[in-house]
C-alpha atoms as a PDB file:
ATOM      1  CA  UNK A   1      23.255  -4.524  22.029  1.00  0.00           C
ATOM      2  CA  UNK A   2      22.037  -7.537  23.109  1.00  0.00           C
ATOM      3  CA  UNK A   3      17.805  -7.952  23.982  1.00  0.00           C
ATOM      4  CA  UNK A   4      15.943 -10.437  25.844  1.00  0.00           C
ATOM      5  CA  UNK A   5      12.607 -11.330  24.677  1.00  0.00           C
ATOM      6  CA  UNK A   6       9.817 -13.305  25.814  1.00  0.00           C
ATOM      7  CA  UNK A   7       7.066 -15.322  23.417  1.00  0.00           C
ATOM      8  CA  UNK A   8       4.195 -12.626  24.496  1.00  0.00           C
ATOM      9  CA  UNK A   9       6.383  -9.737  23.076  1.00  0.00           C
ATOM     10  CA  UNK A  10       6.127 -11.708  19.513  1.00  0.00           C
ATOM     11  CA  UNK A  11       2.510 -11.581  19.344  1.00  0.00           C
ATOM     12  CA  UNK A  12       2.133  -7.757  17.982  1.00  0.00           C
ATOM     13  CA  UNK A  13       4.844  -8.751  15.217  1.00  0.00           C
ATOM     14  CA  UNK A  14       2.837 -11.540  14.537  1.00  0.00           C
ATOM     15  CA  UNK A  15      -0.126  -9.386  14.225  1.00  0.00           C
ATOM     16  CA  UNK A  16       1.759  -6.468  12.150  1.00  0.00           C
ATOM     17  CA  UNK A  17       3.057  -8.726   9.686  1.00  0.00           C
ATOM     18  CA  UNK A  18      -0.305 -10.222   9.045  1.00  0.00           C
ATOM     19  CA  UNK A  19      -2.215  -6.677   8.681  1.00  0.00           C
ATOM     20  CA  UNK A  20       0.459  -5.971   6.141  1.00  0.00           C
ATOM     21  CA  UNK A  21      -0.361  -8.742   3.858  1.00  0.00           C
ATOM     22  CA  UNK A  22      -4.126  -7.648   4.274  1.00  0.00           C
ATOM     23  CA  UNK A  23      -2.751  -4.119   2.238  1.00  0.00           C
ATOM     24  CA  UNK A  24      -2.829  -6.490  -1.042  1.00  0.00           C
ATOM     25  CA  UNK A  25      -6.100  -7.350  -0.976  1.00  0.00           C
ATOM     26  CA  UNK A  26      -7.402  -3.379  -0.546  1.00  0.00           C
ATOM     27  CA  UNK A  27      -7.943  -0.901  -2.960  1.00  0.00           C
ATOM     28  CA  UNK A  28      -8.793   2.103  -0.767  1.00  0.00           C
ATOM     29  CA  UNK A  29      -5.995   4.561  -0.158  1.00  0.00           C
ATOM     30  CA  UNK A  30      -7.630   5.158   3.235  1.00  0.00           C
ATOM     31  CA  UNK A  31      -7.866   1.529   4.688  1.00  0.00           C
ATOM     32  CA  UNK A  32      -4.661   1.119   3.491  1.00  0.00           C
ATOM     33  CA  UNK A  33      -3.761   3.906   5.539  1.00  0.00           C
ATOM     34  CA  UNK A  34      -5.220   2.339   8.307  1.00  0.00           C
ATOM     35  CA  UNK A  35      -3.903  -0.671   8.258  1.00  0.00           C
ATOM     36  CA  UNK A  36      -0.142   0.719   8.110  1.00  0.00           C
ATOM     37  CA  UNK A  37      -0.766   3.156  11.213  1.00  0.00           C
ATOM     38  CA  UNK A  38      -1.993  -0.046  12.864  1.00  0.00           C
ATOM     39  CA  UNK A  39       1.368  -2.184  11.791  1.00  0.00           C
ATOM     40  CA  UNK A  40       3.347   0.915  12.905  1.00  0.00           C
ATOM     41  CA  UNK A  41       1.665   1.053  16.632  1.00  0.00           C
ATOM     42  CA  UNK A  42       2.079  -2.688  17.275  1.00  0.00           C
ATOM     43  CA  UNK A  43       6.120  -2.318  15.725  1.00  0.00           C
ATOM     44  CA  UNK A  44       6.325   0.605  18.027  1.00  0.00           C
ATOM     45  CA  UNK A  45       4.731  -0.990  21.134  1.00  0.00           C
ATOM     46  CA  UNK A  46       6.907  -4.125  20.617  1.00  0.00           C
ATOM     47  CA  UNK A  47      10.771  -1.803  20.283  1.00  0.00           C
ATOM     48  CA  UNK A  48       9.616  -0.403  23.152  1.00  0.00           C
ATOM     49  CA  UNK A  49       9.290  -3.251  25.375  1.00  0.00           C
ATOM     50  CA  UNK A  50      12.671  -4.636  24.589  1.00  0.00           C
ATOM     51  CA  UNK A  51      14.973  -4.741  27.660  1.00  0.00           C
ATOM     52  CA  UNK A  52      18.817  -4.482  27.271  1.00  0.00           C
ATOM     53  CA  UNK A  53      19.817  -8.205  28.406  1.00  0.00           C
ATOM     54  CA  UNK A  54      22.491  -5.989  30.003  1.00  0.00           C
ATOM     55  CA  UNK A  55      22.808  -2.454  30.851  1.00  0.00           C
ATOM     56  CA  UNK A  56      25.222  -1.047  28.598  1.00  0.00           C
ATOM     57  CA  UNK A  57      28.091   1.602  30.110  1.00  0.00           C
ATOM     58  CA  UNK A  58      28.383   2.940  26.925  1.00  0.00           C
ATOM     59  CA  UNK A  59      25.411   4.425  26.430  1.00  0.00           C
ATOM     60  CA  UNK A  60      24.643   8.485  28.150  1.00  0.00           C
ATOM     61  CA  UNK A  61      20.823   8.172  28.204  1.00  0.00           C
ATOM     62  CA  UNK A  62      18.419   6.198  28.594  1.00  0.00           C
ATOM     63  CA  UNK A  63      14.900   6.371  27.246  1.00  0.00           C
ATOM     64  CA  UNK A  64      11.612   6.212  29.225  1.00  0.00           C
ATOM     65  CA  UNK A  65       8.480   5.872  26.925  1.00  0.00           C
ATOM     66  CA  UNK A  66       5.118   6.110  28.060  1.00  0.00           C
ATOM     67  CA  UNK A  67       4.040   2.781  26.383  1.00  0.00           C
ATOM     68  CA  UNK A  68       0.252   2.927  27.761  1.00  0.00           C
ATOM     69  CA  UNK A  69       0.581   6.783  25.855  1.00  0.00           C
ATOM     70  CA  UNK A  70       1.385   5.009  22.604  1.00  0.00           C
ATOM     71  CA  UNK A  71      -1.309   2.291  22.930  1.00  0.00           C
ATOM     72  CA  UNK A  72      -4.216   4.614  23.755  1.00  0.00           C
ATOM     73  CA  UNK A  73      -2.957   7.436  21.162  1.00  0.00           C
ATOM     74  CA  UNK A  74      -3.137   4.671  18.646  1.00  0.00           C
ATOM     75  CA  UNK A  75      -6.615   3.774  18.530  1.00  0.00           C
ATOM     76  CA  UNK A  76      -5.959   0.864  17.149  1.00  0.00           C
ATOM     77  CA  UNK A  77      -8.357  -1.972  17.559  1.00  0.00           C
ATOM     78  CA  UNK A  78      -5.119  -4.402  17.437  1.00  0.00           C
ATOM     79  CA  UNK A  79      -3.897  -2.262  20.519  1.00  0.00           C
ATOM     80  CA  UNK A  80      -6.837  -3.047  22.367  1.00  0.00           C
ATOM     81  CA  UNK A  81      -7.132  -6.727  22.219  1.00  0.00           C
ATOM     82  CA  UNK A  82      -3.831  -6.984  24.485  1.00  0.00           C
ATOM     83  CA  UNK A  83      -3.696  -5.383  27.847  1.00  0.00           C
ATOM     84  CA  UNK A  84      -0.840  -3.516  28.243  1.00  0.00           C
END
């Protein structure tokens, strides 16, 4: 399948990518910890808000996710520097 993206969806991969080179420079298990959580919100955040560039016949469901949901569960401080 086949997604269209815009450059403001690219932003929390940016900002993943970069807290996961931070995890090198840490020696606590627990802000390690933190800082994957944090990657994993923004990667979710950002599959979620892919759109099909076409609707595909093929597929029986479709998904509905409660992106806001995801952000606040998160509590990430990543999360809140972008309105959602």
């Amino acid at each position: 399948m086949t997604y269209l993206l815009n450059d403001d969806q690219l932003q929390p991969v940016w900002n993943a990518i970069r807290s996961l080179t931070k995890i090198r420079e840490l020696t606590d298990v627990i802000e390690q910890g933190i800082v994957l959580t944090e990657a994993q919100a923004l990667l979710v955040w950002f599959v979620f808000q892919l759109e099909p560039l076409y609707r595909d016949g093929a597929s029986p469901f479709s998904v509905e996710v409660p992106v806001n949901e995801i952000a606040n569960r998160s509590g990430s401080p990543l999360m809140k520097t972008r309105s959602l």
